[in-house]
N, C-alpha and C. Protein backbone atom coordinates (compact mmCIF):
# COMPACT_ATOMS: atom_id res chain seq x y z
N UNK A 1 53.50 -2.14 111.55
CA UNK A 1 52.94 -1.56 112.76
C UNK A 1 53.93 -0.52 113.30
N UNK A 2 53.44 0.50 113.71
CA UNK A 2 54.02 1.64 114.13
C UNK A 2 54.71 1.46 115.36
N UNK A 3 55.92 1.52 115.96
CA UNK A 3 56.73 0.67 116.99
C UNK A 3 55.77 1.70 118.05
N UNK A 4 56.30 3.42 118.13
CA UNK A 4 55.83 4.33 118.37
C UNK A 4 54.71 4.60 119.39
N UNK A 5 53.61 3.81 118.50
CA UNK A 5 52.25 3.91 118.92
C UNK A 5 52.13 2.67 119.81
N UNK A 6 52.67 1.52 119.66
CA UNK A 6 52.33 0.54 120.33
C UNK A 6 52.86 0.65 121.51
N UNK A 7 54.08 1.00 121.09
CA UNK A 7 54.74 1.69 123.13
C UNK A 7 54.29 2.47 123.76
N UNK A 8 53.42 3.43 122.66
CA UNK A 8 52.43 4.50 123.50
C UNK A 8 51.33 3.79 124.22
N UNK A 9 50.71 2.97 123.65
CA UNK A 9 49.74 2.00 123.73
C UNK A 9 49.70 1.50 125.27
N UNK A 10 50.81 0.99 125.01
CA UNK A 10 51.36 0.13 126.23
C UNK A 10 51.39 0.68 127.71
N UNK A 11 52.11 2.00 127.55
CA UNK A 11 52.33 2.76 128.11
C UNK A 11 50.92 3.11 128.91
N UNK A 12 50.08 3.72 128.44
CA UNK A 12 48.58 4.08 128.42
C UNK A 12 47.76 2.79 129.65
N UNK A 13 47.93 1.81 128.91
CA UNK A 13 47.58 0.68 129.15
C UNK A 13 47.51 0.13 130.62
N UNK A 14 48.77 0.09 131.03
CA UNK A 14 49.65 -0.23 132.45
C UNK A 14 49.22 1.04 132.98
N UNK A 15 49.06 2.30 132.49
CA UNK A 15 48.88 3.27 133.65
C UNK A 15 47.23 3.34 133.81
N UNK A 16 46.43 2.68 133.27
CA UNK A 16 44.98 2.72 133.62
C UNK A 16 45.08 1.55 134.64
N UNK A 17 45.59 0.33 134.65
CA UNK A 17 45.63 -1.26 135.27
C UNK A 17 46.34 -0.31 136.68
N UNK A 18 47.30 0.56 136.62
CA UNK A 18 48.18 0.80 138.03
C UNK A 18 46.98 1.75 138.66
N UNK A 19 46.41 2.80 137.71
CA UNK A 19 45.52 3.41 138.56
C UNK A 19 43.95 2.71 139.15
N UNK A 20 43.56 1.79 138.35
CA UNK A 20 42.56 0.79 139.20
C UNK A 20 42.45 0.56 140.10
N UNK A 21 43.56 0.01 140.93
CA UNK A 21 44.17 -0.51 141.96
C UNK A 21 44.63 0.86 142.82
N UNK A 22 45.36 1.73 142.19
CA UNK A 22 45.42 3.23 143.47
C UNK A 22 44.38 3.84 143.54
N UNK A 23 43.76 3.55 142.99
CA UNK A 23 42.00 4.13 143.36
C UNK A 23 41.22 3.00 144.11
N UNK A 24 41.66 2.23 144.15
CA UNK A 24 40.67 1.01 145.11
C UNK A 24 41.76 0.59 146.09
N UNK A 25 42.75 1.21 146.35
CA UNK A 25 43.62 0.35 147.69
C UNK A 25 43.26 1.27 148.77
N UNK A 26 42.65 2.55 148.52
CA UNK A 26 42.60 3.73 149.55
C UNK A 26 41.49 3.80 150.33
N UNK A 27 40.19 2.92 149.25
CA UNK A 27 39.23 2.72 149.70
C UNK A 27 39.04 1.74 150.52
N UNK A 28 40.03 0.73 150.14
CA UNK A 28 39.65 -0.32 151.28
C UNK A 28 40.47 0.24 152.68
N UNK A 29 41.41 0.97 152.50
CA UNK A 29 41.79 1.68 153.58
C UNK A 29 40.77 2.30 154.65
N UNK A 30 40.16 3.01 154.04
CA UNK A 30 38.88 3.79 154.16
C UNK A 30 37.94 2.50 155.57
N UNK A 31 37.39 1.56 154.45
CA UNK A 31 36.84 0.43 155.42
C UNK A 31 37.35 -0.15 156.32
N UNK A 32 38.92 -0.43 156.18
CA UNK A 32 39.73 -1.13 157.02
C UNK A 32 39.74 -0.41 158.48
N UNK A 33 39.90 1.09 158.24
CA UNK A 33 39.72 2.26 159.26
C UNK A 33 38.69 2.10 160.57
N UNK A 34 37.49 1.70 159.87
CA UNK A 34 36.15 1.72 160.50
C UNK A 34 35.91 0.69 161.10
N UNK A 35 36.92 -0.50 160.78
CA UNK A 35 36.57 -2.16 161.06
C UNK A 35 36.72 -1.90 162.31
N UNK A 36 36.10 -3.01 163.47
CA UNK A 36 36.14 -3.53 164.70
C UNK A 36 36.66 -4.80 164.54
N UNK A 37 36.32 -5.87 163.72
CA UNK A 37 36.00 -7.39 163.54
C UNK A 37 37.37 -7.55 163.90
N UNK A 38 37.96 -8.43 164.58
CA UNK A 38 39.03 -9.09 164.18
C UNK A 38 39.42 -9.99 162.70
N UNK A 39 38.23 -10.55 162.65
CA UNK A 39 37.93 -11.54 161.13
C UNK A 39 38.05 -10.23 159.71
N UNK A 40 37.29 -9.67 160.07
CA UNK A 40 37.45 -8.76 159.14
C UNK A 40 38.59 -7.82 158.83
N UNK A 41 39.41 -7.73 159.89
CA UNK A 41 40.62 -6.71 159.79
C UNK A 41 41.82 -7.94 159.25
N UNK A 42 41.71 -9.26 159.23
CA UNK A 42 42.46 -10.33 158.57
C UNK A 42 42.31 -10.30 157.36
N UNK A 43 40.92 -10.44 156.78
CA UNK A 43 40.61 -10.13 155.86
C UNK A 43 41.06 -8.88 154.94
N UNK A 44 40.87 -7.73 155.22
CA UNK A 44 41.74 -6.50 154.90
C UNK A 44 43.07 -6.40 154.36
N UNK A 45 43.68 -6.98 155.55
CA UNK A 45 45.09 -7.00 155.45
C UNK A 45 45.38 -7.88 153.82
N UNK A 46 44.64 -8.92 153.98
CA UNK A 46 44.90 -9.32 152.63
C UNK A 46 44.52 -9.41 151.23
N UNK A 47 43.68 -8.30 151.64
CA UNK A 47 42.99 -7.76 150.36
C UNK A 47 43.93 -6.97 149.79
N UNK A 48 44.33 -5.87 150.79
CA UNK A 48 45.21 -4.85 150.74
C UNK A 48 46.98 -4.71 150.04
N UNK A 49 47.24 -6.14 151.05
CA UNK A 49 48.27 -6.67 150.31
C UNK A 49 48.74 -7.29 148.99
N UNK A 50 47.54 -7.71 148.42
CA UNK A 50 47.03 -8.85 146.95
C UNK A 50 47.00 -7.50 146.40
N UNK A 51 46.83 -6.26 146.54
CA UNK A 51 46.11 -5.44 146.03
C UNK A 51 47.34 -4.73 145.32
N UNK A 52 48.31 -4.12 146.66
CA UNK A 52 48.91 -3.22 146.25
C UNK A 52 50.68 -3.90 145.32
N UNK A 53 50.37 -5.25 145.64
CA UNK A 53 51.41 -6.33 145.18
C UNK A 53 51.66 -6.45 143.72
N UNK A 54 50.05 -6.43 143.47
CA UNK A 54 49.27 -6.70 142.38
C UNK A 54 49.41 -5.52 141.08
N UNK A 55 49.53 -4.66 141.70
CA UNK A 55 49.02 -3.40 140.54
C UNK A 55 50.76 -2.42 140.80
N UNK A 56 51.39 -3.16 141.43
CA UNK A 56 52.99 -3.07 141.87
C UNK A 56 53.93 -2.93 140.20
N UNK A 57 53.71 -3.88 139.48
CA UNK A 57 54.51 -4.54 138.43
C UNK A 57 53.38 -3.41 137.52
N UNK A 58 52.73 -3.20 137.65
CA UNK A 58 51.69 -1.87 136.62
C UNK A 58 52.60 -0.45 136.24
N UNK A 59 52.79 -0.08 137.71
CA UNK A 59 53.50 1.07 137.79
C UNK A 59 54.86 0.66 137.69
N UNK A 60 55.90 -0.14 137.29
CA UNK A 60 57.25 -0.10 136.98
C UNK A 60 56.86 -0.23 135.37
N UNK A 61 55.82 -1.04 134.83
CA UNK A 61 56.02 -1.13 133.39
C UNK A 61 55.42 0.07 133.02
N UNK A 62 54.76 1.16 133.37
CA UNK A 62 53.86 2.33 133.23
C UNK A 62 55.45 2.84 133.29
N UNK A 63 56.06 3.08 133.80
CA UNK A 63 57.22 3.72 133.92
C UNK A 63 58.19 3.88 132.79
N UNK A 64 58.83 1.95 132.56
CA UNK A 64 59.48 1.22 131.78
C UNK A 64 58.94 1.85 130.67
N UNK A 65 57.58 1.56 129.89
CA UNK A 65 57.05 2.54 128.61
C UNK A 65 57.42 3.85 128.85
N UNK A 66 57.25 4.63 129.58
CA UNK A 66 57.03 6.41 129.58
C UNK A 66 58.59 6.50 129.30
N UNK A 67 60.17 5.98 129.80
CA UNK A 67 61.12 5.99 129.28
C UNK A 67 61.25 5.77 128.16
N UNK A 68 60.58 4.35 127.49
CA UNK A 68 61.01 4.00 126.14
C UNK A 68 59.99 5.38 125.48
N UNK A 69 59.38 5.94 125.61
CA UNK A 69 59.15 7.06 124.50
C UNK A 69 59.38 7.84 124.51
N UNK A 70 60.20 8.31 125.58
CA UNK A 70 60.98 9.83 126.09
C UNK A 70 62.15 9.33 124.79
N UNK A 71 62.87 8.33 124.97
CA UNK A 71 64.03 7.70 124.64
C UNK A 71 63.54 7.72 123.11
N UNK A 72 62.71 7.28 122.65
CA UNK A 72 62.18 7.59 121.23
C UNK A 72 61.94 8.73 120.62
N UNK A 73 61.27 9.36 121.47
CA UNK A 73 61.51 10.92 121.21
C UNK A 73 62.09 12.01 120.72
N UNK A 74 62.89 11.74 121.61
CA UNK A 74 64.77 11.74 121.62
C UNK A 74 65.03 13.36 122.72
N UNK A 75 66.14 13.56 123.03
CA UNK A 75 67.03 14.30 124.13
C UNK A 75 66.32 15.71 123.37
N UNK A 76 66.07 16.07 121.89
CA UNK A 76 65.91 17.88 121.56
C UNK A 76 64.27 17.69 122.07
N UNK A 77 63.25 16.90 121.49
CA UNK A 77 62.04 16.65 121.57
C UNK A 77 61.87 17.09 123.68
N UNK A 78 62.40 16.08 124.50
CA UNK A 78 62.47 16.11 126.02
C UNK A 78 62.61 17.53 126.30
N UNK A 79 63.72 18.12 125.63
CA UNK A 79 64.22 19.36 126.19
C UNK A 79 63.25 20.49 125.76
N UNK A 80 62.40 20.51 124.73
CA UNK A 80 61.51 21.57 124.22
C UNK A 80 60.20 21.32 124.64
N UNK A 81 59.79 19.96 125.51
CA UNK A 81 58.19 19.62 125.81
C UNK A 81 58.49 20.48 127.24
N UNK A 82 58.49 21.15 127.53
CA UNK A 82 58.02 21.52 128.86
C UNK A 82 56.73 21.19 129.66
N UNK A 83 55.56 21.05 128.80
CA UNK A 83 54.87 20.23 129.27
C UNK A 83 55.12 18.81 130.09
N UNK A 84 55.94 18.03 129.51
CA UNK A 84 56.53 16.82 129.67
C UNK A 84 56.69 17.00 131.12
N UNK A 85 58.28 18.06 131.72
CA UNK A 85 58.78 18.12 132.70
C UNK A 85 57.48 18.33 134.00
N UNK A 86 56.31 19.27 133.77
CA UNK A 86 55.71 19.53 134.45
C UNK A 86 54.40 17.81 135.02
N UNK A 87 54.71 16.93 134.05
CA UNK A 87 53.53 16.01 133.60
C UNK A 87 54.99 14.96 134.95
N UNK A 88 55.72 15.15 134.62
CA UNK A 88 56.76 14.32 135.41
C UNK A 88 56.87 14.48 136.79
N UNK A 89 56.80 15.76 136.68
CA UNK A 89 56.56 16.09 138.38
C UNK A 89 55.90 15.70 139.18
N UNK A 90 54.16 15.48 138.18
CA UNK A 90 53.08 14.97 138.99
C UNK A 90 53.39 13.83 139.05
N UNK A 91 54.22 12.81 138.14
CA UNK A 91 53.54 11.40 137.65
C UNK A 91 55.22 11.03 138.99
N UNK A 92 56.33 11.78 139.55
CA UNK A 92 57.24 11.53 140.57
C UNK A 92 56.14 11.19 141.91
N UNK A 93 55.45 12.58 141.17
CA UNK A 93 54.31 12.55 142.97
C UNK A 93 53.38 11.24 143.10
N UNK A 94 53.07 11.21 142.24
CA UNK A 94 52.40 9.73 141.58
C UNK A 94 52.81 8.28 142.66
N UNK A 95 54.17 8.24 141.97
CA UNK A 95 55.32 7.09 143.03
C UNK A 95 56.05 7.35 144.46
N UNK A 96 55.33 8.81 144.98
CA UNK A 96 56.06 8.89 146.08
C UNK A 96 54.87 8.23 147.49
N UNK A 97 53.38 8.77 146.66
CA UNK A 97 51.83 8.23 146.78
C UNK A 97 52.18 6.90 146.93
N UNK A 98 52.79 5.91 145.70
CA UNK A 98 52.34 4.59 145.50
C UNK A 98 53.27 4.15 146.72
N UNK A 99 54.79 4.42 146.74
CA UNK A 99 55.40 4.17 148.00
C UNK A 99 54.78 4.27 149.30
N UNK A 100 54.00 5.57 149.49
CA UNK A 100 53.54 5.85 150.98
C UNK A 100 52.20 4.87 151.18
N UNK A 101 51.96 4.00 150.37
CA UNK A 101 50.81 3.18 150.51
C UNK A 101 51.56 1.64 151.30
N UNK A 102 52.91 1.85 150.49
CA UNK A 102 53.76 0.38 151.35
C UNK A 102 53.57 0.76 153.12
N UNK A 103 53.97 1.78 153.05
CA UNK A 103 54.06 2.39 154.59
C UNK A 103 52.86 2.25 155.26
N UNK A 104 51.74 2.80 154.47
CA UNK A 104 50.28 2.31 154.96
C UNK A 104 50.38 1.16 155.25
N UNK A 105 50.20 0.01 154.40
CA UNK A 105 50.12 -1.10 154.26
C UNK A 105 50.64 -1.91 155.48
N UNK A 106 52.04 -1.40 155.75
CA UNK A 106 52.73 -2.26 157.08
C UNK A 106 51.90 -1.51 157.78
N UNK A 107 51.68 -0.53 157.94
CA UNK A 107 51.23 0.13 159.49
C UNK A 107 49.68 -0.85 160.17
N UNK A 108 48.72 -0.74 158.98
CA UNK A 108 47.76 -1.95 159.38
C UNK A 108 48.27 -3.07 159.80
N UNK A 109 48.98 -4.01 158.59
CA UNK A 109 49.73 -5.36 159.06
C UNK A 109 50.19 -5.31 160.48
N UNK A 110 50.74 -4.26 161.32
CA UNK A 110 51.72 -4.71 162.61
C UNK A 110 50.40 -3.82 163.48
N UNK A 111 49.19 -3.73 163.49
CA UNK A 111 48.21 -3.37 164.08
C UNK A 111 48.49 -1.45 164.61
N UNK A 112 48.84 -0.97 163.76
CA UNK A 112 49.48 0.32 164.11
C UNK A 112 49.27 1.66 163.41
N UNK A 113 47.93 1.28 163.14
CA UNK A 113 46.84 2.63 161.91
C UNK A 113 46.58 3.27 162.83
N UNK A 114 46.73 4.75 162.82
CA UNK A 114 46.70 5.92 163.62
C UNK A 114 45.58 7.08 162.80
N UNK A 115 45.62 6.82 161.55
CA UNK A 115 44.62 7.61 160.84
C UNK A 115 43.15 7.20 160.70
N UNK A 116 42.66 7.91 160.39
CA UNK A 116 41.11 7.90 159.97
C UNK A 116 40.71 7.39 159.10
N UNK A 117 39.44 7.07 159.17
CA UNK A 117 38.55 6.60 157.51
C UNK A 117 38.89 7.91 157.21
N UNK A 118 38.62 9.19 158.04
CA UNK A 118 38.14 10.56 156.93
C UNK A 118 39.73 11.14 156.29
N UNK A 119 40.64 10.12 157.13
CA UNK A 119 41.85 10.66 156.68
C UNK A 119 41.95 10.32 155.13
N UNK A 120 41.79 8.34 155.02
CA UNK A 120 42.12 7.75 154.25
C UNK A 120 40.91 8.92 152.80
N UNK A 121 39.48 9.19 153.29
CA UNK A 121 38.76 9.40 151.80
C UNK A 121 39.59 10.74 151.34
N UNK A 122 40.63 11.48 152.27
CA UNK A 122 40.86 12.37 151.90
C UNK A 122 42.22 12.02 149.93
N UNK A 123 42.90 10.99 151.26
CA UNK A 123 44.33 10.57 150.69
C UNK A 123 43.87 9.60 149.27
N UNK A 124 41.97 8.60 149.48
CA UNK A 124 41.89 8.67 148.06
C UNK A 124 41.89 9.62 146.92
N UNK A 125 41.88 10.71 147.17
CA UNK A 125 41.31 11.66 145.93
C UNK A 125 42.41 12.23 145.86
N UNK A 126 43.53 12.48 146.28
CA UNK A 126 44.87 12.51 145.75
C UNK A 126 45.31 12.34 144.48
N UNK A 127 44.74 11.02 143.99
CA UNK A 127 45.95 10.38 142.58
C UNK A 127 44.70 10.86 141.60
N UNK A 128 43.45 11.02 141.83
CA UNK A 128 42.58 11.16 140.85
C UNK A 128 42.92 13.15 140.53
N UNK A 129 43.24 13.69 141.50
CA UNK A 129 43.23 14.92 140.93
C UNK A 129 44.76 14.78 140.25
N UNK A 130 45.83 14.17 140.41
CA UNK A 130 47.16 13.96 139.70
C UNK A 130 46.65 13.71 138.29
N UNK A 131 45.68 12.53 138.17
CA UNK A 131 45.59 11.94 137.09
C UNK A 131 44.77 13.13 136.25
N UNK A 132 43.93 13.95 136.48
CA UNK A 132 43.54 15.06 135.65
C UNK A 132 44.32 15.68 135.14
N UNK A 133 45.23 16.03 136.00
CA UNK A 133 46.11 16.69 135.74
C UNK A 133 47.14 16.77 134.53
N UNK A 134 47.74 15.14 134.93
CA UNK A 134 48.59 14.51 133.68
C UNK A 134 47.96 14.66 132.40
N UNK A 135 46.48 13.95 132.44
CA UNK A 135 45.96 14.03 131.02
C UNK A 135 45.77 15.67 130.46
N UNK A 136 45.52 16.30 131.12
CA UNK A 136 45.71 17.57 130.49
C UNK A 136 46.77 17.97 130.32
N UNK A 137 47.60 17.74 130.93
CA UNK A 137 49.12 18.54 130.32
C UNK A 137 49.58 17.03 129.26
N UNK A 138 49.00 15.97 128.94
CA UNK A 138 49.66 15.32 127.92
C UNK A 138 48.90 15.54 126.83
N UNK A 139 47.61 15.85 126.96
CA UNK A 139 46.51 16.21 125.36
C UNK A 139 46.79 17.64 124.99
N UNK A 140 46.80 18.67 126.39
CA UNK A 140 46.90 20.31 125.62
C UNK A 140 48.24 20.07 125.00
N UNK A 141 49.12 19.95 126.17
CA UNK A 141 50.77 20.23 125.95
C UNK A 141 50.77 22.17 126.07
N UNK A 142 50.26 22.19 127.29
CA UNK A 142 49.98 23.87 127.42
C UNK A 142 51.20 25.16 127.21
N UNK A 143 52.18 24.30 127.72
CA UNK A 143 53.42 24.91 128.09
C UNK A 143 55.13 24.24 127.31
């Protein structure tokens, strides 16, 4: 078995499971926004939290792989993908997103959401235009 491919594999793998979850934590944001209920904004909170806890360990092993094949690669391969560097940039912006969701996250928990549903549908469609992005600069390799 090809070591290669299976780390690619892997890699692939964890970053569909991490984006599941950043595409559905924004939305419940979205609802959480609009709630009145008290019952229901309890509820939220721990959807939200299970959620983003959950798909947490996705994006370090999505990571953990994308090193091990840089590292396989090797240092001349890194330095001549320019594509790569540009695919990195997005996939930094990626984790600066997944961080600012912790920040979300407490801000509901301590009753202290200041934004909108229309804020949140905005801030879903964020990682989905990243994620176009990536896959095209990892299938063309344009640059």
């Amino acid at each position: 078995m090809n070591t290669l491919l299976v780390i690619k594999a892997l890699h692939v793998s964890f970053m569909v499971a991490w984006f599941a979850g950043i595409f559905y934590l924004p939305r419940l944001f979205v609802y959480h926004a609009d709630n009145k209920d008290p019952a229901v904004d309890a509820q939220f909170k721990v959807m939200e939290r299970r959620l983003l806890y959950f798909v947490t360990p996705f994006a370090v092993l999505t990571l953990v792989f994308g090193l091990w094949l840089i590292h396989l690669y090797g240092a001349a391969w890194f330095a001549a993908s320019h594509w790569l560097h540009y695919k990195l940039l997005l996939v930094l912006l990626l984790y600066i997103y997944h961080g600012y969701c912790f920040k979300l996250l407490n801000d509901f928990k301590l009753g202290k959401n200041s934004k909108s549903s229309k804020f949140y549908r905005f801030f879903n469609e964020f990682p989905v235009l990243l994620l176009f992005a990536i896959i095209f600069l990892a299938i063309l390799k344009p640059v």
